[in-house]
C-alpha atoms as a PDB file:
ATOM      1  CA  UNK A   1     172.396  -1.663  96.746  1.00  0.00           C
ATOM      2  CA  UNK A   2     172.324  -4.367  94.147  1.00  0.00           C
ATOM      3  CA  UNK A   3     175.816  -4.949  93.706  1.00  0.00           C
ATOM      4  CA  UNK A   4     176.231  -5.048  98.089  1.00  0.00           C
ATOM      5  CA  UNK A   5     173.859  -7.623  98.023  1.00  0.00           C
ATOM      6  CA  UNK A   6     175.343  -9.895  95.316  1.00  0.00           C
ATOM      7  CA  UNK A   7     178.723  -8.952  97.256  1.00  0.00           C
ATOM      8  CA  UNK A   8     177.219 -10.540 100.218  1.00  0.00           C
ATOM      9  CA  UNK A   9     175.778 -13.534  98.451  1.00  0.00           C
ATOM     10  CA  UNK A  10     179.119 -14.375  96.907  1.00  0.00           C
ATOM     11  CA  UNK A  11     181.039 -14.011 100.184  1.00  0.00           C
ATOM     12  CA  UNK A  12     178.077 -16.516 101.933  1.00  0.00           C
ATOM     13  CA  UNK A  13     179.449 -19.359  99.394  1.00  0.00           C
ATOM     14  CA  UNK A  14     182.355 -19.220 101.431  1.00  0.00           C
ATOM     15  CA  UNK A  15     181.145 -18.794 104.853  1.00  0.00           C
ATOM     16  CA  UNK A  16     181.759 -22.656 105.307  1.00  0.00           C
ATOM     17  CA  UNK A  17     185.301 -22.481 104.333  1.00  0.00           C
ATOM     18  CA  UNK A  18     186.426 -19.030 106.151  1.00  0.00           C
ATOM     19  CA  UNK A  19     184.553 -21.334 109.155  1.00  0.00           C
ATOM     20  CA  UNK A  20     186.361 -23.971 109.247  1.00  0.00           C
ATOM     21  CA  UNK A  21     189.875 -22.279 108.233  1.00  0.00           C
ATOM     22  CA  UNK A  22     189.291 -19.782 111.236  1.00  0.00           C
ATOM     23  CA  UNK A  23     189.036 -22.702 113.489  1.00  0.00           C
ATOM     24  CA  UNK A  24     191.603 -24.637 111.885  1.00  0.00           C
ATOM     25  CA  UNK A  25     194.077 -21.654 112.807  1.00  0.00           C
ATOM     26  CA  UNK A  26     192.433 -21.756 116.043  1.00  0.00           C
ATOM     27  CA  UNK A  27     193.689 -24.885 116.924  1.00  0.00           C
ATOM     28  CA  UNK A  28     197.071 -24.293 115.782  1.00  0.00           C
ATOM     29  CA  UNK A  29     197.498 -21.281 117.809  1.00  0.00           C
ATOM     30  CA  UNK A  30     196.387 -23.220 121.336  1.00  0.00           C
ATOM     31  CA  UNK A  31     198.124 -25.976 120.391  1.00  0.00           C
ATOM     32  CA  UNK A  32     201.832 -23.529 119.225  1.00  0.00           C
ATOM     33  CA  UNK A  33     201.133 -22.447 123.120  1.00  0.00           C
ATOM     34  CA  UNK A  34     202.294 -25.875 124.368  1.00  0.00           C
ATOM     35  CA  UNK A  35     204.085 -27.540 121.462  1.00  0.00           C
ATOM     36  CA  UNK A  36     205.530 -24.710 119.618  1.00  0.00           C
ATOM     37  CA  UNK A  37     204.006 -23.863 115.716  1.00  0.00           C
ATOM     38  CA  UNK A  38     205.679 -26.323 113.482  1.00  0.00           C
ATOM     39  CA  UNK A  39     204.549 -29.475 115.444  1.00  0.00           C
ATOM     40  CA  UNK A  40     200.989 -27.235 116.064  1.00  0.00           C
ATOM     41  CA  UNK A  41     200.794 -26.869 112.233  1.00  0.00           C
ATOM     42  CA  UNK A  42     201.747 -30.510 111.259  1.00  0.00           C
ATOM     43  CA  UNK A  43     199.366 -31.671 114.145  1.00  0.00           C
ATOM     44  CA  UNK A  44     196.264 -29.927 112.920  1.00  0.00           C
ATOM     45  CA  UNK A  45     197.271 -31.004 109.345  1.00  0.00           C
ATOM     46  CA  UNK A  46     197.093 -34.475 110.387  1.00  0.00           C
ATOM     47  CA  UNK A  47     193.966 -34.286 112.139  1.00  0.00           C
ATOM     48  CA  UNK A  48     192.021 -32.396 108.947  1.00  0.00           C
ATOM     49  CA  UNK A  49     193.592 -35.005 106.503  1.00  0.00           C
ATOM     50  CA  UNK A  50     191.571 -37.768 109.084  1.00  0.00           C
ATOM     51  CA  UNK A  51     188.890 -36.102 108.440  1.00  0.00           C
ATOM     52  CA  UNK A  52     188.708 -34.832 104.558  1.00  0.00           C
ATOM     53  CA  UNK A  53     188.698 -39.150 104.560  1.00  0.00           C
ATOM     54  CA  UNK A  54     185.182 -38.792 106.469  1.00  0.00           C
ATOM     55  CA  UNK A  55     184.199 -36.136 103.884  1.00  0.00           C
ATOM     56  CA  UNK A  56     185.748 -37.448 100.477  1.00  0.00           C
ATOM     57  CA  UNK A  57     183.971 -41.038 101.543  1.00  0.00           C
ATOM     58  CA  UNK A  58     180.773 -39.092 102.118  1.00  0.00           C
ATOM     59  CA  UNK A  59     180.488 -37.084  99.494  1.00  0.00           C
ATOM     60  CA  UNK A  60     181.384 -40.517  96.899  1.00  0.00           C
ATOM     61  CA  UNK A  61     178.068 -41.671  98.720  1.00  0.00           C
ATOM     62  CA  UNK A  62     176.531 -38.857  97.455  1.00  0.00           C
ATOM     63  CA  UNK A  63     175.934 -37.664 101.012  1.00  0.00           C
ATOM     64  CA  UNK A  64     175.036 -34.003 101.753  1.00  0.00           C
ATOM     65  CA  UNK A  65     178.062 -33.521 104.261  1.00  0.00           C
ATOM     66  CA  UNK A  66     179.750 -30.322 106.150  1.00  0.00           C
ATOM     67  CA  UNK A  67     183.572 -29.428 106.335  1.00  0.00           C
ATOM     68  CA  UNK A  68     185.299 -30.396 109.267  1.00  0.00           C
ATOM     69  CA  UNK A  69     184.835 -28.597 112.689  1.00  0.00           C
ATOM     70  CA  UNK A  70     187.853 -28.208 114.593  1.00  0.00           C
ATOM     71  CA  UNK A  71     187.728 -27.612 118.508  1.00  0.00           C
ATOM     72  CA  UNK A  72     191.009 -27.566 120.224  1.00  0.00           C
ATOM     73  CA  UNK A  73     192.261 -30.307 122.638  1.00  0.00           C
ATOM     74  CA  UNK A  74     189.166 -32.165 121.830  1.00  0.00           C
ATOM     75  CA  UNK A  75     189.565 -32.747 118.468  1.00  0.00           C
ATOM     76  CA  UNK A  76     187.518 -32.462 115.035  1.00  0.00           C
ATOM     77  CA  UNK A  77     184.315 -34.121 113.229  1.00  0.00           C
ATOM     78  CA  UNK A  78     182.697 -33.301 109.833  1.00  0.00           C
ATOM     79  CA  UNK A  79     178.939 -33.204 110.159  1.00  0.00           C
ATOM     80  CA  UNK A  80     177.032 -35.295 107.995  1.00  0.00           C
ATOM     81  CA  UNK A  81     173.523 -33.520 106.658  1.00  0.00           C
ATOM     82  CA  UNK A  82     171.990 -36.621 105.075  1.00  0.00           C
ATOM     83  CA  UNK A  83     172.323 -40.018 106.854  1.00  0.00           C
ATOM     84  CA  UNK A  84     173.630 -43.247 105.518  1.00  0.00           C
ATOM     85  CA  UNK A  85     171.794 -45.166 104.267  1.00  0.00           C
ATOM     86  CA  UNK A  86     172.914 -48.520 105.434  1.00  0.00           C
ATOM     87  CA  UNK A  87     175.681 -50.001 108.327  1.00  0.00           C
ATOM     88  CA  UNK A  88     178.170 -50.716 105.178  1.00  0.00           C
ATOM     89  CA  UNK A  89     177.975 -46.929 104.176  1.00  0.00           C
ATOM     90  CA  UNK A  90     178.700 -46.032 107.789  1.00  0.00           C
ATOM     91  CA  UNK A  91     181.627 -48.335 107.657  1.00  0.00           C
ATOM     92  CA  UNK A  92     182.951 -47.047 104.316  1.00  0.00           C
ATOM     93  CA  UNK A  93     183.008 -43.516 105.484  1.00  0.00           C
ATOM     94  CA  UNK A  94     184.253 -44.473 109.175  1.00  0.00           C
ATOM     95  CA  UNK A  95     187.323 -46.455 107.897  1.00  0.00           C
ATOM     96  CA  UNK A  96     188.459 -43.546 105.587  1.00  0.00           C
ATOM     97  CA  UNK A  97     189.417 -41.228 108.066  1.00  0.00           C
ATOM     98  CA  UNK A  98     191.412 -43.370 109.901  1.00  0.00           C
ATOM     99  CA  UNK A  99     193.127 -45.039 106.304  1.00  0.00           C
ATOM    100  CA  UNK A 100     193.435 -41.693 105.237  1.00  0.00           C
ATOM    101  CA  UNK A 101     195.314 -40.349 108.305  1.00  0.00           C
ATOM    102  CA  UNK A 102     197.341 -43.680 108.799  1.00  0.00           C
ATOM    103  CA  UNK A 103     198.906 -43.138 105.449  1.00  0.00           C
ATOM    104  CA  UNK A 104     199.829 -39.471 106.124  1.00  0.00           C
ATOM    105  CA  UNK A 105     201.172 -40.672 109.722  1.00  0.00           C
ATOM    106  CA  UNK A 106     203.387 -43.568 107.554  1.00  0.00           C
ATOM    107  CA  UNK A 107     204.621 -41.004 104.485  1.00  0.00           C
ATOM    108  CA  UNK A 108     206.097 -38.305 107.863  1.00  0.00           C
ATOM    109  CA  UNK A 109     207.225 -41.723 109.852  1.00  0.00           C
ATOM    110  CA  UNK A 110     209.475 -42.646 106.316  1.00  0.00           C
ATOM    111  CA  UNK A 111     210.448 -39.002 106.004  1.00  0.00           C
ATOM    112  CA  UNK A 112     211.855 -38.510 108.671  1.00  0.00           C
ATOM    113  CA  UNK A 113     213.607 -41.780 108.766  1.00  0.00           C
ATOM    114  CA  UNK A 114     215.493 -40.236 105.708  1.00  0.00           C
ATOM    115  CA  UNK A 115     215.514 -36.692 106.865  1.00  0.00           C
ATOM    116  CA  UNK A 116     216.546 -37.757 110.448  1.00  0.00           C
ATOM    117  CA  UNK A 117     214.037 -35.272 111.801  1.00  0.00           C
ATOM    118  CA  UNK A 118     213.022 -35.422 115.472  1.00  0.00           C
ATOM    119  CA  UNK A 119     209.995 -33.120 114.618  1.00  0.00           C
ATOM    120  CA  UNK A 120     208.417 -35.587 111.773  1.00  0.00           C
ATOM    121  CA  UNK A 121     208.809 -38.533 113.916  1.00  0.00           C
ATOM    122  CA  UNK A 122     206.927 -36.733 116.894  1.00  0.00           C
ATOM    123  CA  UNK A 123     204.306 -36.027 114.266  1.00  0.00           C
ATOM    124  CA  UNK A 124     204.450 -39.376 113.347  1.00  0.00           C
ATOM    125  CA  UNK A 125     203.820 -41.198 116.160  1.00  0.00           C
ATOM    126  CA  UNK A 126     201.442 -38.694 116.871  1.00  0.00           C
ATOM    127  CA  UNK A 127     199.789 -39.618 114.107  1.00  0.00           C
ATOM    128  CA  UNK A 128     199.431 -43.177 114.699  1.00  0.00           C
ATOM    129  CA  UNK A 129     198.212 -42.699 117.805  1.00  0.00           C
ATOM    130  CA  UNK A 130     195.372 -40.518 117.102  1.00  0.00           C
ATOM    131  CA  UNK A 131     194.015 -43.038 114.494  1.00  0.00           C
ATOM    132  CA  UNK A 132     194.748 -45.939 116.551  1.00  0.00           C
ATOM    133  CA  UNK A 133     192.497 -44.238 119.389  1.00  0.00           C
ATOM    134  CA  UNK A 134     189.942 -43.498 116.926  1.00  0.00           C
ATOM    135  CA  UNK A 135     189.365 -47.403 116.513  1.00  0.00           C
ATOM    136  CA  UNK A 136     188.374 -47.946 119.690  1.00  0.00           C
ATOM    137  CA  UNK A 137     185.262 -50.417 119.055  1.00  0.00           C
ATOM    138  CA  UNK A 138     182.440 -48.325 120.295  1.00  0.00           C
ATOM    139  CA  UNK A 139     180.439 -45.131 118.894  1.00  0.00           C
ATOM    140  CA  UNK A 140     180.741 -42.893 118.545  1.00  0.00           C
ATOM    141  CA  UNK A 141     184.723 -43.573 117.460  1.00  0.00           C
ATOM    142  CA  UNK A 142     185.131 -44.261 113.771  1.00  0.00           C
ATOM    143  CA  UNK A 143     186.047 -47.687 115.512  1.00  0.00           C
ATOM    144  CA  UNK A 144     182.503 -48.480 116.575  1.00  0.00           C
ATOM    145  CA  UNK A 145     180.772 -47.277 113.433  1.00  0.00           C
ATOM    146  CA  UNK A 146     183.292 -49.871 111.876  1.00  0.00           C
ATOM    147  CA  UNK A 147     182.571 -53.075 113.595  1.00  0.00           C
ATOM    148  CA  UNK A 148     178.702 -51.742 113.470  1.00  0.00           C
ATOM    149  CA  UNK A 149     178.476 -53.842 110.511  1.00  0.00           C
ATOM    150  CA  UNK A 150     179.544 -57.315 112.379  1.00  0.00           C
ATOM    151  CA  UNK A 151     177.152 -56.026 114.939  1.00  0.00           C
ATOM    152  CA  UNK A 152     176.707 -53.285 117.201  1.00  0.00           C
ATOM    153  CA  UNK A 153     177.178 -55.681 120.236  1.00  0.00           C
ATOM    154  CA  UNK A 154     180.628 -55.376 119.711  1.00  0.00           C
ATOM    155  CA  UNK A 155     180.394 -51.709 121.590  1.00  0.00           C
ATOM    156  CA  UNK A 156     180.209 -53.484 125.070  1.00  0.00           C
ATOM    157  CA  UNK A 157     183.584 -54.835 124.398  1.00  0.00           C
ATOM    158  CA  UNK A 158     184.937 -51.297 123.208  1.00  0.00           C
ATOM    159  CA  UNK A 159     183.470 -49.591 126.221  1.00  0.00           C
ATOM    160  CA  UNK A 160     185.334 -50.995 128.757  1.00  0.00           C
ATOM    161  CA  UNK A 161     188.572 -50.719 126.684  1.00  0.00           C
ATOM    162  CA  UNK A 162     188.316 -47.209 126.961  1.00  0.00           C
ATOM    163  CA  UNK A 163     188.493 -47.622 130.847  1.00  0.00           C
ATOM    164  CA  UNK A 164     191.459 -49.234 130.368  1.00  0.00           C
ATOM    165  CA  UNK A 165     192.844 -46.740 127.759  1.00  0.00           C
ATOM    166  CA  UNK A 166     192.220 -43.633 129.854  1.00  0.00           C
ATOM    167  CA  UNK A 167     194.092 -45.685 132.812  1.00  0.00           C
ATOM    168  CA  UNK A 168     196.855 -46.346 130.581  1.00  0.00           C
ATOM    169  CA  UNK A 169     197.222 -43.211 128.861  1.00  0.00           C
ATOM    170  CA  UNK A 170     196.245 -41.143 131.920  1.00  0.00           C
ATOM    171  CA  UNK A 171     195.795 -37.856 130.345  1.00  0.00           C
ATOM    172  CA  UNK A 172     193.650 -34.886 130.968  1.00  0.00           C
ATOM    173  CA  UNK A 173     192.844 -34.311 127.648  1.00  0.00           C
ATOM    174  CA  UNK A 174     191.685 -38.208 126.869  1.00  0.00           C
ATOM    175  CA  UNK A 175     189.158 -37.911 130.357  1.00  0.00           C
ATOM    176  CA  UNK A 176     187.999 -34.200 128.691  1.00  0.00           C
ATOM    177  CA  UNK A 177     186.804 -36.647 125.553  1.00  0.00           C
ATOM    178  CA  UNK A 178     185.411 -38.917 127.636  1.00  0.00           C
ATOM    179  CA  UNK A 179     183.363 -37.137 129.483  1.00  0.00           C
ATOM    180  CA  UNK A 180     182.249 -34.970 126.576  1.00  0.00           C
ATOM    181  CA  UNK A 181     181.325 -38.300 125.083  1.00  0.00           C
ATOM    182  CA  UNK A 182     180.375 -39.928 127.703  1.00  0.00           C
ATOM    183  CA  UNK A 183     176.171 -39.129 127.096  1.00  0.00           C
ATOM    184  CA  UNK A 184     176.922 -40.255 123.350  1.00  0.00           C
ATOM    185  CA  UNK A 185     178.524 -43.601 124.597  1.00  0.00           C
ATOM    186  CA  UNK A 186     175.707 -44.312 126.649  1.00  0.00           C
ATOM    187  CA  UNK A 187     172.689 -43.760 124.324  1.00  0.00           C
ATOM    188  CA  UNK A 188     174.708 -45.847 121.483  1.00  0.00           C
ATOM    189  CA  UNK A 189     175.097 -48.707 124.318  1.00  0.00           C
ATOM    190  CA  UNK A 190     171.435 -48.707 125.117  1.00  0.00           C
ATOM    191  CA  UNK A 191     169.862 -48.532 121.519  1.00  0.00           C
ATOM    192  CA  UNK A 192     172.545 -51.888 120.982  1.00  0.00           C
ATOM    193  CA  UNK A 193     171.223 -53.584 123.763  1.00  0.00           C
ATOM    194  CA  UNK A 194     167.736 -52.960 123.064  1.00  0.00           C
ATOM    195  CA  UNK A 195     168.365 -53.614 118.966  1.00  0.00           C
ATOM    196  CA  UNK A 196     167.285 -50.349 117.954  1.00  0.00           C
ATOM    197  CA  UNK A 197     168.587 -49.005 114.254  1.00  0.00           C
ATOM    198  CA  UNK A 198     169.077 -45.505 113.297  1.00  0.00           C
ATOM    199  CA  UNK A 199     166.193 -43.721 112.084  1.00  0.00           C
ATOM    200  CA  UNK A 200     163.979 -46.583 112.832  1.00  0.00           C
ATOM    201  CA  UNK A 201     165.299 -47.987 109.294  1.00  0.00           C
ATOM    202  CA  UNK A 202     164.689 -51.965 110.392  1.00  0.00           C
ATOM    203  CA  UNK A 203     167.168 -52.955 107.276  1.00  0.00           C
ATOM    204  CA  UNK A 204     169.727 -50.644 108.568  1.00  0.00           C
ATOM    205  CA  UNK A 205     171.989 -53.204 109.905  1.00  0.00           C
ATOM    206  CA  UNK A 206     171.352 -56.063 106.840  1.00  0.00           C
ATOM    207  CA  UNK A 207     174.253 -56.346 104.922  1.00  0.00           C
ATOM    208  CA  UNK A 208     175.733 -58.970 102.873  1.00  0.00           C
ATOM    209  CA  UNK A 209     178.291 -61.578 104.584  1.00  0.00           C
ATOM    210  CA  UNK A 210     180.928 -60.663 102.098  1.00  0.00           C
ATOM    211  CA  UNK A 211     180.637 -57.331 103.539  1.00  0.00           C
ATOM    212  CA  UNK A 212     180.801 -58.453 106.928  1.00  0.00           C
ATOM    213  CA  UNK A 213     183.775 -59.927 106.091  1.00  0.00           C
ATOM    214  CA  UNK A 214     185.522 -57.506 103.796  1.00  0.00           C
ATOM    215  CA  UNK A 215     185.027 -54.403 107.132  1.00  0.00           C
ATOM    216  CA  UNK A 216     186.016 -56.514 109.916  1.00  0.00           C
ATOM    217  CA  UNK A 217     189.524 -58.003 107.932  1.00  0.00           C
ATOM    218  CA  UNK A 218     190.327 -54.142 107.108  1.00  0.00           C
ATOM    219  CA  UNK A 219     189.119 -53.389 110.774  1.00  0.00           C
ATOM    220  CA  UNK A 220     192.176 -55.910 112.069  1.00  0.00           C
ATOM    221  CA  UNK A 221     194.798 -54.947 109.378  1.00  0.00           C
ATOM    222  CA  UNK A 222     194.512 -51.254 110.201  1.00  0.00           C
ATOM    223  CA  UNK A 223     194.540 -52.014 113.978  1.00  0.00           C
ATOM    224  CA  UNK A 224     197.463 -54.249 113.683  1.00  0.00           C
ATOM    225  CA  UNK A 225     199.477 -52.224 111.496  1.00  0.00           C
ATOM    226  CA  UNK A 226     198.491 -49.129 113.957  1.00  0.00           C
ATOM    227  CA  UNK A 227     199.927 -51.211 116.983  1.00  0.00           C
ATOM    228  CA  UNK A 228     203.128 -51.858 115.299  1.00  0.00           C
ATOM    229  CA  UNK A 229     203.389 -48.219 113.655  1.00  0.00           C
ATOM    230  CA  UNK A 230     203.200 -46.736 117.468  1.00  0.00           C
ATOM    231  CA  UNK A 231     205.499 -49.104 119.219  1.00  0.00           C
ATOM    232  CA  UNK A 232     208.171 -48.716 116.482  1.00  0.00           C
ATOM    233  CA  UNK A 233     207.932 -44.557 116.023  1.00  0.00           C
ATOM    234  CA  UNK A 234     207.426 -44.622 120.184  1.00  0.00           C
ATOM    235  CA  UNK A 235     210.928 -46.671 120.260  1.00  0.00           C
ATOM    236  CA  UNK A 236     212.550 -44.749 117.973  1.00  0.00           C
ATOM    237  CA  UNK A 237     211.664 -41.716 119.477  1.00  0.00           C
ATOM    238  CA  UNK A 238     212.768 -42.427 122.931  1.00  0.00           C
ATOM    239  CA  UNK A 239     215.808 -43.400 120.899  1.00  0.00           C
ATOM    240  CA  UNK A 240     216.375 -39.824 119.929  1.00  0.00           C
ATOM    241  CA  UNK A 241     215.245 -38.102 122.638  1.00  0.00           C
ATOM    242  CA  UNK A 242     218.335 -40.104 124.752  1.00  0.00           C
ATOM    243  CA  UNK A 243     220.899 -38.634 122.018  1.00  0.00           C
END
C-alpha cells in the first residue's frame, strides 16, 4: 500500500510534463491532418520554443510559472502563478518569447538557404509570422504587454490594427483568436482608459526612463527585422513554389 502510494506521488511530479507533452502531440496530430507531420512537428516546435522564452524569462524573475498549454489552431500560453511585479518585468518576459522564437525562425530561414529545403523555408516564414503577429500592440499579445511600459494607451492604436490584420490576412483561424480574445481585448482597453493597474498595485506602471527607452527600441528592432524576415522568406517562397 505504501510503496502504491509513493508510486503515485512520484508519477504526480510529472503530471505537468505528461500534460503538456500530451497536448503538444495533440497539436501535431491536427495540425499533420492539414499540413502533413514534418511541417506539423517543426510547427509545434516553433511555437513551444516561443513560449519556453515566456517561461525561462519567468522563472529568472523568480516567478512561480506553469509549462506551456498547447490548444490546436489557437495556439499556446504558459500560465504564470505569481504576478509580476512591475510593467518592466511584464516586458522582460513578453519580449522573450517572441526573441526567442525569432531566432529559431532565422537559424531554419539560413538552413534552408544552404540545404535548399522547401519545407524549412515554409517553417520559416511561418515562423516569422507567428512572432510578428504576436507584436501586435495590444493585450493581451506579447506586443501589448511590451509597449505597456511606454504606456498602456498605446493598446488603442494596436486594436484597430488587428481590424486591419484580420482583413488582410483573412483567415478563419486569425477571426477564431479574435473572437476568443475578443472579451480579453476589451477589459485590457477599458482598465487603460480608465488608468487602472493590475492588482490595484498604483506603482505598477513606474518605471525608470532608461527603461522606457531600452523596451520600446527592442520593441521596433524586433518589429522591423520581423517585417523584413517575412517579406524576404514570403518572396523566396513563392520563388520556389513557381519552380
Amino acid at each position: 500500500m505504501f510503496s502504491s502510494l509513493m508510486l503515485l506521488l512520484k508519477f504526480a511530479k510529472f503530471g505537468p510534463v505528461l500534460k503538456a507533452a500530451a497536448l503538444m502531440l495533440l497539436s501535431v496530430g491536427a495540425y499533420a491532418l492539414l499540413y502533413g507531420w514534418q511541417f506539423a512537428v517543426g510547427f509545434v516546435l516553433l511555437i513551444f520554443i516561443h513560449e519556453m522564452g515566456h517561461y525561462e524569462a519567468a522563472r529568472r524573475l523568480g516567478l512561480n510559472v506553469g509549462l506551456p498549454t498547447f490548444i490546436p489552431f489557437v495556439g499556446a500560453w504558459i500560465s504564470l502563478k505569481d504576478q509580476p511585479l512591475s510593467v518592466e518585468h511584464e516586458a522582460r518576459i513578453a519580449f522573450a518569447g517572441p526573441l526567442w522564437g525569432t531566432i529559431a525562425a532565422a537559424a531554419l530561414f539560413f538552413a534552408a538557404s544552404n540545404e535548399h529545403s522547401r519545407l524549412l523555408l515554409a517553417l520559416a516564414y511561418s515562423g516569422f509570422i507567428i512572432n510578428l503577429f504576436n507584436l501586435v500592440p495590444v493585450s493581451p499579445f506579447d506586443g501589448g504587454r511590451i509597449v505597456a511600459i511606454l504606456s498602456p494607451k498605446v493598446w488603442f492604436i494596436g486594436a484597430p490594427a488587428l481590424i486591419v490584420v484580420y482583413f488582410y490576412v483573412r483567415t478563419p483561424m486569425l477571426l477564431i483568436i479574435l473572437l476568443l480574445l475578443a472579451p480579453t481585448i476589451w477589459a485590457a482597453l477599458r482598465s487603460a482608459w480608465h488608468g487602472e493597474t493590475p492588482a490595484g498595485n498604483p506603482r505598477y506602471y513606474e518605471v525608470p526612463l532608461e527603461a522606457r527607452i531600452r523596451y520600446g527600441s527592442y520593441y521596433v528592432m524586433l518589429l522591423l527585422f520581423l517585417c523584413v524576415m517575412s517579406f524576404k522568406s514570403y518572396q523566396q517562397l513563392q520563388a520556389v513554389r513557381g519552380q
